[in-house]
Protein backbone atom coordinates (compact mmCIF):
# COMPACT_ATOMS: atom_id res chain seq x y z
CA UNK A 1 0.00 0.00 0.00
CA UNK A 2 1.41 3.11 -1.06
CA UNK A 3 1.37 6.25 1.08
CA UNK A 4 -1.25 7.92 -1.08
CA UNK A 5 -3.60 5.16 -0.37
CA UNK A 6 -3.19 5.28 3.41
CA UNK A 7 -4.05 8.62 3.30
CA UNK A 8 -6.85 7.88 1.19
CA UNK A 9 -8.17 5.60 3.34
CA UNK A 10 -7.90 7.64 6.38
CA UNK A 11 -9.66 10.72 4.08
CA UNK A 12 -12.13 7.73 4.10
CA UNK A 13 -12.22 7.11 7.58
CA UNK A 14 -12.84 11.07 8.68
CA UNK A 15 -15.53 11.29 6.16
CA UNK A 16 -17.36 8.48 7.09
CA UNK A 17 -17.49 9.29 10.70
CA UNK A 18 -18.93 12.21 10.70
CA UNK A 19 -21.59 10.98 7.86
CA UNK A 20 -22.16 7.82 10.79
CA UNK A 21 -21.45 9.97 13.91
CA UNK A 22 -24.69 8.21 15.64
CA UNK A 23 -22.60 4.75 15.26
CA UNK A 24 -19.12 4.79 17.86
CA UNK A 25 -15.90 6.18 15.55
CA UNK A 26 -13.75 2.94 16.70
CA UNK A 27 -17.46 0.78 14.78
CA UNK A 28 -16.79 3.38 11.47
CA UNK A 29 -12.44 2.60 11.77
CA UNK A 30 -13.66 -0.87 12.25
CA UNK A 31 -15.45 -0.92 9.35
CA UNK A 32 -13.50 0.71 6.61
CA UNK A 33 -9.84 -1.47 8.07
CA UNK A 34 -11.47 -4.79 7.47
CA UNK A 35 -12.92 -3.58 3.76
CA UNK A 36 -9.95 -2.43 2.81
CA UNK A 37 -8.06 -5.35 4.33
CA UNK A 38 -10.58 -7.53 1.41
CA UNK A 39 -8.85 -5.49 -1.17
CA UNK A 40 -5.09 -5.91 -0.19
CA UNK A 41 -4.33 -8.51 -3.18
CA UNK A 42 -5.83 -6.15 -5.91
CA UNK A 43 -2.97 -5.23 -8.95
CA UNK A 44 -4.90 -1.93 -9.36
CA UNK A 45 -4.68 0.18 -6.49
CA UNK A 46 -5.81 3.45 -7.96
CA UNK A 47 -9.61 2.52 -7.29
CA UNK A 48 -9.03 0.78 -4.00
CA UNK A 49 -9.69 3.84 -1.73
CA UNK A 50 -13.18 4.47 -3.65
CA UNK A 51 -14.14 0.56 -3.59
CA UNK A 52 -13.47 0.91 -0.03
CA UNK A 53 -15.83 3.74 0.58
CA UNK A 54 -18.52 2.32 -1.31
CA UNK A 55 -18.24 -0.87 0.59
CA UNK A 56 -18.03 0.53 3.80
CA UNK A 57 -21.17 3.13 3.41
CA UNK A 58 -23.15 0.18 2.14
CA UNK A 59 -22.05 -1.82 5.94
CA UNK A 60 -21.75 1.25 7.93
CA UNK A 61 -25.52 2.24 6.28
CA UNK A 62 -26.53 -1.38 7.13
CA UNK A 63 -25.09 -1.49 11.00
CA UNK A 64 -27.09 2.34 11.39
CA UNK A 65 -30.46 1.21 10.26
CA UNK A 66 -29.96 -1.89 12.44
């Protein structure tokens, strides 16, 4: 993982807990570290951060409405 993905994914990370700030901020880190570890064998990186977002929204959505 390069270092423009890490700070992708913690971009990701801030974003999403404040969209989800009803659900505990360690639930959103949670979250978004075990999507993105689902992607860590991916060639193409580029889209990794934004597959991870999507993922995560659809979970984090899911776990809110719960």
């Amino acid at each position: 993982m390069t270092r423009e993905e890490q700070r992708d994914v913690a971009l990701v990370i801030e974003r999403l807990k404040q969209h989800y700030a009803q659900l505990p901020e360690t639930t959103v880190t949670a979250v978004v570290t075990a999507v993105h570890a689902k992607f860590r064998n991916v060639r193409t990186r580029s889209l990794v951060p934004a597959l991870v977002e999507r993922f995560s929204t659809r979970e984090l959505t899911h776990l809110a409405t719960a």
